[in-house]
N, C-alpha and C. Protein backbone atom coordinates (compact mmCIF):
# COMPACT_ATOMS: atom_id res chain seq x y z
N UNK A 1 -7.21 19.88 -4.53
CA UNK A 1 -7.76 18.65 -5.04
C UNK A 1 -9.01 18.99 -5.84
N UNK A 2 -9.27 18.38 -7.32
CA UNK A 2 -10.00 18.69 -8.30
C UNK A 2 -11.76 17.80 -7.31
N UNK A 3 -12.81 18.46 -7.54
CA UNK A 3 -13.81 18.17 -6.80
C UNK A 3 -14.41 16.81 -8.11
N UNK A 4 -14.47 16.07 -8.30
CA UNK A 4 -14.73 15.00 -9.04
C UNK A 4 -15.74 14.29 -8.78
N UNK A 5 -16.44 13.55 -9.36
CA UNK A 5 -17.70 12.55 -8.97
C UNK A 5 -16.82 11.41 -8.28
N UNK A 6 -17.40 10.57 -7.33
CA UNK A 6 -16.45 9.20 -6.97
C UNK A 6 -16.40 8.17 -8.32
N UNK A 7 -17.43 7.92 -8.85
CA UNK A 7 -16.72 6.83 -9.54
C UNK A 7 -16.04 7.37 -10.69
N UNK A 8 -15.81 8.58 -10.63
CA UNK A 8 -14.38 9.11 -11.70
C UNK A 8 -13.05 8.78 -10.99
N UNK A 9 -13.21 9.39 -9.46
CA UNK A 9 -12.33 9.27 -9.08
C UNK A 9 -11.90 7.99 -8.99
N UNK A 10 -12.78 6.79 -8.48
CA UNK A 10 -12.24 5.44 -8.31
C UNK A 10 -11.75 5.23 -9.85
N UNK A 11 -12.46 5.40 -11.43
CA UNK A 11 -12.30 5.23 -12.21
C UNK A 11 -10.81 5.24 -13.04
N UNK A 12 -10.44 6.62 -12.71
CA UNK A 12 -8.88 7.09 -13.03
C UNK A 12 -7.83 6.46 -12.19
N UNK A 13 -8.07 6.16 -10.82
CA UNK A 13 -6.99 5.20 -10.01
C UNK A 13 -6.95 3.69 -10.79
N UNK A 14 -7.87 3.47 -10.66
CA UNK A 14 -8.36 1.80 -11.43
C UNK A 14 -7.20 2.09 -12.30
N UNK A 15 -7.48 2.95 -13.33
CA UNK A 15 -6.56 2.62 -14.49
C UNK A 15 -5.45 3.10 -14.65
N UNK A 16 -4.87 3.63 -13.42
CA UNK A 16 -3.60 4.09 -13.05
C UNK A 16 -3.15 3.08 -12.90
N UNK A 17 -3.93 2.45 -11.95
CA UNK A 17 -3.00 1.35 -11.13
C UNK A 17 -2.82 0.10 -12.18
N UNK A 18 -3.83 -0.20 -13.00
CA UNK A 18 -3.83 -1.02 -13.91
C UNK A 18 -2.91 -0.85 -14.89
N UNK A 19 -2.28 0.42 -15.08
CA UNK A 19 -1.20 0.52 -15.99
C UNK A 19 0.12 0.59 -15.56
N UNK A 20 0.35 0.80 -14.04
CA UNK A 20 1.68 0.55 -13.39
C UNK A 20 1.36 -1.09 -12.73
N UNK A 21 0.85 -1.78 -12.81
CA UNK A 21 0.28 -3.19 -12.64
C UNK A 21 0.51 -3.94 -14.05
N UNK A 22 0.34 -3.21 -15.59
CA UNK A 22 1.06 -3.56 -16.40
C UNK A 22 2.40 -3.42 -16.78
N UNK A 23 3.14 -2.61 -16.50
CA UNK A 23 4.29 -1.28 -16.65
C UNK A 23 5.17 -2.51 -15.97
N UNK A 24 4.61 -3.10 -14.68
CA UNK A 24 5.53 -3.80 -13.56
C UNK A 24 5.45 -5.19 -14.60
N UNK A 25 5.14 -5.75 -15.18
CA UNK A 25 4.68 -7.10 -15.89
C UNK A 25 4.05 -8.28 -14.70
N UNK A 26 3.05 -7.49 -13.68
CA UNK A 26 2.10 -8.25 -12.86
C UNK A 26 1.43 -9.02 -13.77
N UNK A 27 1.37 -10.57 -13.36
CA UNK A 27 0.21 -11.06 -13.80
C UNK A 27 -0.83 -11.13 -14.25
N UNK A 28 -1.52 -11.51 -15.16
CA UNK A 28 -2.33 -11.31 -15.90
C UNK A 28 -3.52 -11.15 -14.84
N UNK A 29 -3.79 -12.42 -14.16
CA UNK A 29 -4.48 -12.39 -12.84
C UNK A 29 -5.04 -11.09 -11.93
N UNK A 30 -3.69 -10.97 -12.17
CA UNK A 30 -4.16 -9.92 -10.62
C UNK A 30 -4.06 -8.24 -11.37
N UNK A 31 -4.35 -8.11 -12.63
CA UNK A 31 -4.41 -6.60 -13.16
C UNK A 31 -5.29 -5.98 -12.42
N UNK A 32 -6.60 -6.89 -12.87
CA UNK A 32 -8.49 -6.41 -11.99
C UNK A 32 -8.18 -6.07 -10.54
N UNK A 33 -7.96 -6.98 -9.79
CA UNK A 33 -8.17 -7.27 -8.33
C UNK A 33 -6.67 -5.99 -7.71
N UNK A 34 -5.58 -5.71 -8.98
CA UNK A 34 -4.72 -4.64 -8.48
C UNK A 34 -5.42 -2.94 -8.16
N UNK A 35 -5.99 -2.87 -9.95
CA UNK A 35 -6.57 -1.71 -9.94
C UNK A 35 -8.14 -1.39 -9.07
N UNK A 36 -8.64 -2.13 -8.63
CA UNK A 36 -9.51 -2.57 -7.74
C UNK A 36 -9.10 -2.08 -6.65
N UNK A 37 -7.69 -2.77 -6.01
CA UNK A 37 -7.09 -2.41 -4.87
C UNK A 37 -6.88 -0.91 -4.67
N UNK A 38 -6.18 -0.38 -5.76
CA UNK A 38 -5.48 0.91 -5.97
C UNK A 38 -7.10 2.08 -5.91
N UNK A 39 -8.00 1.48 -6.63
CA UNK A 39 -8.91 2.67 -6.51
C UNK A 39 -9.71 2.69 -5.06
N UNK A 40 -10.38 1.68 -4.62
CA UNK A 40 -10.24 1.33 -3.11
C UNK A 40 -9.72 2.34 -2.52
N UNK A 41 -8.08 2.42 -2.51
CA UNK A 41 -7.24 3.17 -1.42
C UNK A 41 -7.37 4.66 -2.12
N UNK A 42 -7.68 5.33 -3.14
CA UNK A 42 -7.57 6.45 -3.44
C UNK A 42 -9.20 6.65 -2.82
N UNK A 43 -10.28 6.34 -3.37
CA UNK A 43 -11.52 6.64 -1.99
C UNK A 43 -10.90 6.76 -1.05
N UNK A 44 -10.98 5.85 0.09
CA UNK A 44 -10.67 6.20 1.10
C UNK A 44 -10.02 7.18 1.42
N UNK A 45 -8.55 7.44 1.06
CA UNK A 45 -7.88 8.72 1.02
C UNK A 45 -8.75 10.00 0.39
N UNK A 46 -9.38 10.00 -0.25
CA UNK A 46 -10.25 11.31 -0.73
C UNK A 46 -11.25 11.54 0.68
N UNK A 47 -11.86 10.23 1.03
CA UNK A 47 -12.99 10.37 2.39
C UNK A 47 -12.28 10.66 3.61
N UNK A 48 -11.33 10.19 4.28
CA UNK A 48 -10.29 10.83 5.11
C UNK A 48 -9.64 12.10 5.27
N UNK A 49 -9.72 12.35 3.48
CA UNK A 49 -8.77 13.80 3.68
C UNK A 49 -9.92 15.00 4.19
N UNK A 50 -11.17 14.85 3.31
CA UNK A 50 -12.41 15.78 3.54
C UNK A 50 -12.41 16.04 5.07
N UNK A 51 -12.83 14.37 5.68
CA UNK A 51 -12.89 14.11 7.18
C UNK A 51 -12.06 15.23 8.33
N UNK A 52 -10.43 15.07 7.26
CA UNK A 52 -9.79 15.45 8.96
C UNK A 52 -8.56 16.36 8.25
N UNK A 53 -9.22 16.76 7.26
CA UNK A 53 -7.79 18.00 6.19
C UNK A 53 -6.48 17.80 6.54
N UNK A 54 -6.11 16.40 6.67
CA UNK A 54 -4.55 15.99 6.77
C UNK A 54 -4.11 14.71 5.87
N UNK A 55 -3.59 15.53 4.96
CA UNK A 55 -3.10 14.56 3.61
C UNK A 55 -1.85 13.56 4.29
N UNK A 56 -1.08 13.69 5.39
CA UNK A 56 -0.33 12.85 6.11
C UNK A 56 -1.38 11.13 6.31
N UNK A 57 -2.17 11.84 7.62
CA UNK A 57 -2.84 10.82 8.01
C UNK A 57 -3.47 10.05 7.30
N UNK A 58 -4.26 11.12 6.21
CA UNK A 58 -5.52 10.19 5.15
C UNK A 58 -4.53 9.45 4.21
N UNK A 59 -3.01 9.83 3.65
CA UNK A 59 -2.37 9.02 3.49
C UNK A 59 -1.95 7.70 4.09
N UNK A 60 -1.13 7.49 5.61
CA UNK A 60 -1.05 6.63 6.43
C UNK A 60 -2.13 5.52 6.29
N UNK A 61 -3.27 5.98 6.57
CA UNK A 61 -4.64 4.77 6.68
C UNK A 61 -4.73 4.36 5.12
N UNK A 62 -4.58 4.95 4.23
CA UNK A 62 -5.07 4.87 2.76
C UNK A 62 -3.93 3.63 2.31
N UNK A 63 -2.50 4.04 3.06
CA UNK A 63 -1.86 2.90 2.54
C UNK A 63 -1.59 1.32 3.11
N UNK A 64 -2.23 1.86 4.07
CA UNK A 64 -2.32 0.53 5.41
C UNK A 64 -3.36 0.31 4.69
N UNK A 65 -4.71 0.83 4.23
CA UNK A 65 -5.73 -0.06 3.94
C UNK A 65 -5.18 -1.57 2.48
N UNK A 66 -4.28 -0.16 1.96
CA UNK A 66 -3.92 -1.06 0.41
C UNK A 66 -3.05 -2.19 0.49
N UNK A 67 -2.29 -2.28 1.63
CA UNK A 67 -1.07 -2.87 2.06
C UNK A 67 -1.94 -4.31 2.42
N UNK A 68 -3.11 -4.17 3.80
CA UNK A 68 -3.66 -4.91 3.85
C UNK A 68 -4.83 -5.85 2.48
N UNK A 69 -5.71 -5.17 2.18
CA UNK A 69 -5.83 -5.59 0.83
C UNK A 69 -4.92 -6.63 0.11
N UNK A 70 -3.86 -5.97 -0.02
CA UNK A 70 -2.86 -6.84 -0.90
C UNK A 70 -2.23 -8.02 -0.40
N UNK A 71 -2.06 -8.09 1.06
CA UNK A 71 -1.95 -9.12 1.82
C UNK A 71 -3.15 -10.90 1.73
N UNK A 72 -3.99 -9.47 1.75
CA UNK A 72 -5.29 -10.96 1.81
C UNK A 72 -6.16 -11.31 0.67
N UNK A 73 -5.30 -10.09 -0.53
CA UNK A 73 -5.31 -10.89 -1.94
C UNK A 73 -4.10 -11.98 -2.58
N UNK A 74 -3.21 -11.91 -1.71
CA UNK A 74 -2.05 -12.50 -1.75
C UNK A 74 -1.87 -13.86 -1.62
N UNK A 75 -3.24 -14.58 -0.38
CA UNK A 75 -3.27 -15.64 -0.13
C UNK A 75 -4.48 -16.12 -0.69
N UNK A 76 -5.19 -15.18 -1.52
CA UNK A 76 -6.42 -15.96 -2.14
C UNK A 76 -6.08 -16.38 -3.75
N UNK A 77 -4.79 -15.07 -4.46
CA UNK A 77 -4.87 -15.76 -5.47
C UNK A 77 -3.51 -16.31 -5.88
N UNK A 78 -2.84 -16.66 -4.09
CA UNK A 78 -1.56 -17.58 -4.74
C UNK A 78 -0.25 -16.44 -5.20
N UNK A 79 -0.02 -14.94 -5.05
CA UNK A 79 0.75 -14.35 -5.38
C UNK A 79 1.48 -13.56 -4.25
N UNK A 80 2.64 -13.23 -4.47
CA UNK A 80 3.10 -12.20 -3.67
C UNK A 80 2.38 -10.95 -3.23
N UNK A 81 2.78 -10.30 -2.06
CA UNK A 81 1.63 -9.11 -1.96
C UNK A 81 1.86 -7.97 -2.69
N UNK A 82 3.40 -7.74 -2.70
CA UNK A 82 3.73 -7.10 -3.96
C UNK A 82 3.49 -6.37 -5.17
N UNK A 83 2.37 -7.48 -5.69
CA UNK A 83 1.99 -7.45 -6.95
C UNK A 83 0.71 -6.89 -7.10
N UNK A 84 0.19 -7.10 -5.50
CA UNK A 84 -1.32 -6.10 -5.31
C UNK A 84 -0.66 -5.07 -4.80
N UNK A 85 0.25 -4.46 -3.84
CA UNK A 85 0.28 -3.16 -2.87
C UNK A 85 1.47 -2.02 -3.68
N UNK A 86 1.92 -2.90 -4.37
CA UNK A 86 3.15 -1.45 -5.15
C UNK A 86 2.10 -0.76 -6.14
N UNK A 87 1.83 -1.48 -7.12
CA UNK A 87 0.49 -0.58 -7.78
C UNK A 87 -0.81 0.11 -7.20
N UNK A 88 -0.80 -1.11 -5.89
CA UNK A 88 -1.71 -0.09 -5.55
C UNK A 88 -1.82 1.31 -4.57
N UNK A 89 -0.51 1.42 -4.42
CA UNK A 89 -0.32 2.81 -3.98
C UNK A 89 0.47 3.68 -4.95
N UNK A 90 0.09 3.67 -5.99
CA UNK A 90 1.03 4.55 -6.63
C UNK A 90 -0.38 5.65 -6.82
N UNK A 91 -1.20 5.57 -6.76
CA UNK A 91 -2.18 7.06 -7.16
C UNK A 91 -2.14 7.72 -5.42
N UNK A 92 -1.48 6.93 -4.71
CA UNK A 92 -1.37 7.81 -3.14
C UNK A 92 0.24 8.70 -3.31
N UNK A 93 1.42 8.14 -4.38
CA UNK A 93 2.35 8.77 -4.56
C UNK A 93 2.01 10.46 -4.75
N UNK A 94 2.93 11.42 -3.83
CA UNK A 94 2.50 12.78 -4.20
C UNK A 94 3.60 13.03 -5.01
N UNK A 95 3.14 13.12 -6.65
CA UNK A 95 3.99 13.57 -7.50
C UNK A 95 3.36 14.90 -7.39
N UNK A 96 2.40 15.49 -7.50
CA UNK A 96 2.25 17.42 -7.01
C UNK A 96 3.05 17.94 -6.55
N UNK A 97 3.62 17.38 -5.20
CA UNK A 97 3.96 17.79 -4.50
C UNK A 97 5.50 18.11 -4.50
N UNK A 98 5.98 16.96 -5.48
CA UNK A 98 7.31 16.80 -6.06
C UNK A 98 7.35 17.55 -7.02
N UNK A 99 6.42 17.53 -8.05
CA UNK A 99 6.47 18.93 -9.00
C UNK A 99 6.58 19.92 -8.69
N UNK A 100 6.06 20.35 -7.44
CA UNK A 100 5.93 21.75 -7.21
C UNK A 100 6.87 22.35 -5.95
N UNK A 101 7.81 21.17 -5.46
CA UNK A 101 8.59 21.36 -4.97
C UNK A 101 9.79 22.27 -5.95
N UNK A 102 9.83 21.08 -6.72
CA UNK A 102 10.88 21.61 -7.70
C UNK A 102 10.79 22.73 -8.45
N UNK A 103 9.38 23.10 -8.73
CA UNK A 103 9.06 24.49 -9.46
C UNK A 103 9.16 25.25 -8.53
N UNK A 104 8.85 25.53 -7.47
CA UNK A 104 9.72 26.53 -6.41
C UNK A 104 10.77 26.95 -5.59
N UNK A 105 11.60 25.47 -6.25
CA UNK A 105 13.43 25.72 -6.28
C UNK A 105 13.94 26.50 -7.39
N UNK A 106 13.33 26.19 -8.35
CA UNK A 106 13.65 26.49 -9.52
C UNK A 106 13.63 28.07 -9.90
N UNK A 107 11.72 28.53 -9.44
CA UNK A 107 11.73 29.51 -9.29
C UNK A 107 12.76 30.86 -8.00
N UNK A 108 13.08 30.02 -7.52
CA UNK A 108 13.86 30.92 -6.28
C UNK A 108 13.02 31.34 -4.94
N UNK A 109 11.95 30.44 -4.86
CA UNK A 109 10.99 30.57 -4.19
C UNK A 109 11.35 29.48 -2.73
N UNK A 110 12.53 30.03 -2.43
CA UNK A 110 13.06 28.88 -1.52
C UNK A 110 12.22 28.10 -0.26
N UNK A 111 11.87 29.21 0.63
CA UNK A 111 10.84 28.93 1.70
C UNK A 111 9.50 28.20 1.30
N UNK A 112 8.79 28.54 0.02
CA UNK A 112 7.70 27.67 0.10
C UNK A 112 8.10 26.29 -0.57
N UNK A 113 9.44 26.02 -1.73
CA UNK A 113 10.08 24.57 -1.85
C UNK A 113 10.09 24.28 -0.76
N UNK A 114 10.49 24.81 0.47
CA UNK A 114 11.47 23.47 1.44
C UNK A 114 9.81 23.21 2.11
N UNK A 115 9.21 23.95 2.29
CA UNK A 115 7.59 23.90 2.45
C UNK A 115 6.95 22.69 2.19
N UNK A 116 6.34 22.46 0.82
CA UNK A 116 6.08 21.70 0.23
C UNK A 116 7.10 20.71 0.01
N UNK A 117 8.13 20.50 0.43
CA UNK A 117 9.18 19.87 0.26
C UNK A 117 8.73 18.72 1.21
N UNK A 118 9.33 19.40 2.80
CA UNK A 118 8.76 18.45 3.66
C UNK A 118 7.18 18.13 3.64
N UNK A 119 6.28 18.87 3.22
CA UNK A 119 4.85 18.02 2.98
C UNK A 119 5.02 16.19 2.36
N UNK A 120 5.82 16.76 0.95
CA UNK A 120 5.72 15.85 0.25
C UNK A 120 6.71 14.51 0.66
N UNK A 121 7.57 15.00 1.42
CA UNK A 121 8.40 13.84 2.63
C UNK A 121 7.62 12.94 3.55
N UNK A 122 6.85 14.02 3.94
CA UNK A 122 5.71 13.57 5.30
C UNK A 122 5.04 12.57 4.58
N UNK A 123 4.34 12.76 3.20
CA UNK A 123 3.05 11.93 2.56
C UNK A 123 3.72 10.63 2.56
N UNK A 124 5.31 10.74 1.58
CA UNK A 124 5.85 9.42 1.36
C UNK A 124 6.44 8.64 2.48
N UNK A 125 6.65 9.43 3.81
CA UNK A 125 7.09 8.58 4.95
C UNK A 125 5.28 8.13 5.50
N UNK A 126 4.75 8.76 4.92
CA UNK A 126 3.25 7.96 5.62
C UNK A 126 3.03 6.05 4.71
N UNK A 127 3.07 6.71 3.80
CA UNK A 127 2.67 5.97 2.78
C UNK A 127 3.79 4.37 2.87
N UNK A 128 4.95 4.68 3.42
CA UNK A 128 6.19 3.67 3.60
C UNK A 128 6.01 2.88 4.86
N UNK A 129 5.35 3.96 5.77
CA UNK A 129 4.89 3.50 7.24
C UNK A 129 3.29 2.40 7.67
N UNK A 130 2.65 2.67 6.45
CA UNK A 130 1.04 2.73 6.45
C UNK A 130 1.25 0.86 5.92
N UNK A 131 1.82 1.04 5.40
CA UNK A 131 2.39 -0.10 4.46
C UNK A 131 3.55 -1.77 5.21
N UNK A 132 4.16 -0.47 6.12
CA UNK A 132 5.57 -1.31 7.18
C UNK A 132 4.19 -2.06 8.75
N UNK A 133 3.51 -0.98 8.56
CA UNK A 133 2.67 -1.30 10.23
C UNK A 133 2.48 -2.83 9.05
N UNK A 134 1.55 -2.25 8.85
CA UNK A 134 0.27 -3.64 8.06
C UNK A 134 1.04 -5.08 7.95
N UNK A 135 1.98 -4.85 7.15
CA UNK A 135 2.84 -5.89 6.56
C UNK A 135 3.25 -6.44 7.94
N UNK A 136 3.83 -6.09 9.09
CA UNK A 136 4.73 -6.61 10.13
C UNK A 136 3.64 -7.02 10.95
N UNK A 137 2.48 -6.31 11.35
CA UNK A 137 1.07 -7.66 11.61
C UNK A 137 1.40 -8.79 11.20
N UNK A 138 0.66 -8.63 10.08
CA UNK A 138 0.30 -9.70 8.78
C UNK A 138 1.58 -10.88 9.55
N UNK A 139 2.97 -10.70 8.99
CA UNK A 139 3.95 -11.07 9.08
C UNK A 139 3.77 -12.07 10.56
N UNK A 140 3.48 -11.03 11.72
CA UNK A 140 3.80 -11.61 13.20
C UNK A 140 2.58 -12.58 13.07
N UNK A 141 1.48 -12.61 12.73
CA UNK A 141 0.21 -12.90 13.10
C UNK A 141 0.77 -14.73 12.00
N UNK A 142 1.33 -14.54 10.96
CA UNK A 142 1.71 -15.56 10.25
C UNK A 142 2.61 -16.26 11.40
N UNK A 143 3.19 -16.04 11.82
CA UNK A 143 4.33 -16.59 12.55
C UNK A 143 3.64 -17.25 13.68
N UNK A 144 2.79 -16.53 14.59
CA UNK A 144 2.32 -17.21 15.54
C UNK A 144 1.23 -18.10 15.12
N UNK A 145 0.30 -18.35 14.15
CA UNK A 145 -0.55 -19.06 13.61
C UNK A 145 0.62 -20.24 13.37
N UNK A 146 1.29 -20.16 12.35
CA UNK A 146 2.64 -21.41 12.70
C UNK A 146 3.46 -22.26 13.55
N UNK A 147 3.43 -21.54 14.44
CA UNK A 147 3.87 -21.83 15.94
C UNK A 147 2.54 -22.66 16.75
N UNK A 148 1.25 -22.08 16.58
CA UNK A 148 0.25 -22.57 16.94
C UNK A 148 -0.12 -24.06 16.69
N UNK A 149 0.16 -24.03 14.87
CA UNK A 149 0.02 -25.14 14.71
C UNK A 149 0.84 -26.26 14.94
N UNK A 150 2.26 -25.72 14.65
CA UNK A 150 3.02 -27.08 15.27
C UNK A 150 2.85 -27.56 16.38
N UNK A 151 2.85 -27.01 17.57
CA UNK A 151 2.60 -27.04 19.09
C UNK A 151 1.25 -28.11 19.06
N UNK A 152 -0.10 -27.99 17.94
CA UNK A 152 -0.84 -28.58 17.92
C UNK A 152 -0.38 -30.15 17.24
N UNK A 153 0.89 -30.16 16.48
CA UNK A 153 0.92 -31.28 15.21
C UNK A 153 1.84 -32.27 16.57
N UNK A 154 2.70 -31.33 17.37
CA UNK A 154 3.41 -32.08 18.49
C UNK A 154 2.63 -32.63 19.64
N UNK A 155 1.56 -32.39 19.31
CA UNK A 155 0.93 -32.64 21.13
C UNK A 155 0.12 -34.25 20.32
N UNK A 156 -0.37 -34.13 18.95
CA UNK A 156 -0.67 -34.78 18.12
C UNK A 156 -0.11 -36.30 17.89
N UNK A 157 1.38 -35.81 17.06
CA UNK A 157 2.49 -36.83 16.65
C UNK A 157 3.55 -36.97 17.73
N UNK A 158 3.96 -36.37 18.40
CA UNK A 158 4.46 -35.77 19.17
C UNK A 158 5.63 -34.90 18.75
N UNK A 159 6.80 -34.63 19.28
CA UNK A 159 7.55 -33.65 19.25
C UNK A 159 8.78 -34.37 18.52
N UNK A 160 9.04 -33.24 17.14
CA UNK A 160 9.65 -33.36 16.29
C UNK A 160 10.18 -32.03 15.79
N UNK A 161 11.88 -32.11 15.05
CA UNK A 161 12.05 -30.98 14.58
C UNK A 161 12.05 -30.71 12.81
N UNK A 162 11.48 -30.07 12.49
CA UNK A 162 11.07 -29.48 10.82
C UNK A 162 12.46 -29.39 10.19
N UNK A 163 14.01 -28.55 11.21
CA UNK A 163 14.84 -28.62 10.77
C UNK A 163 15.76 -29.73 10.55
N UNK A 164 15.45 -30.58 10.72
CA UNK A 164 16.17 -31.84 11.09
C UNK A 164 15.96 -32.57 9.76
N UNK A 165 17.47 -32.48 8.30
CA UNK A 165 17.51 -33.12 7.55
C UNK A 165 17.08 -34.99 7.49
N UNK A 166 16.47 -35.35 6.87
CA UNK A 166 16.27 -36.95 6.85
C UNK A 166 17.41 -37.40 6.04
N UNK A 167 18.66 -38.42 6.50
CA UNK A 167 19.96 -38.86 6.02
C UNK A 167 19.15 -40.28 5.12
């Protein structure tokens, strides 16, 4: 990893993410608050990796942080989360790792491909996982806040069903 100033580093994610945030045809809206998101999670992942020299883990948290982010930009500006968390993990994508997988198949360098092979498996099953935790919170925590409230709207109006077409 190239030793960089931080706000280069946040700088170049920003506009990574801002250009796969355009690339995707995201909203005009949410370009800022994407690449925002995306450089966000590349810090963190740079401060994690220093921390604990495991590009797995500092991945995992880096994409749970972005996942979340995108969640609770999701309900502030009215959009899918989607549209904040796919861009904003694409500067956590290990294309290195995929490059250089393949340049050491290529080369005949079999043992250190399958090497770097599974590294670069590990990062993207972090990054799929970091992303699945967050979201299925989010998700459960929605569900029971819903449940909460009806239970409150029934004790209220009393007890009624939501599914129940009006003829």
């Amino acid at each position: 990893m190239v030793d960089l100033p931080i706000y280069l580093n946040f700088t170049f994610a920003f506009l990574a993410t801002v250009g796969f945030a355009v690339y995707f045809s995201a909203p005009k809206v949410s370009l800022i608050p994407s690449g925002i998101i995306g450089g966000l999670g590349w810090l963190l992942y740079i401060f994690l990796f220093k921390w604990n020299d495991n590009a797995v883990i500092s991945t995992f948290f880096a994409a749970g942080f972005v996942a979340f982010l995108g969640e609770v930009l999701a309900r502030k500006l009215k959009n899918p989360a989607t549209v904040f968390t796919i861009p904003g993990i694409l500067p956590l994508a290990p294309g290195v790792g995929i490059y250089n997988t393949m340049l050491y198949m290529v080369q005949k360098e079999f043992e250190l491909g399958f090497s770097k092979g599974v590294d670069t498996l590990s990062i993207s099953a972090a990054i799929a996982l970091g992303i699945l935790v967050v979201t299925s919170i989010t998700n459960t925590y929605n569900i029971l806040n819903r449940r909460r409230l009806l239970k409150k709207l029934e004790l209220i109006h009393g007890p009624f069903n939501i599914n129940k077409k009006d003829s």
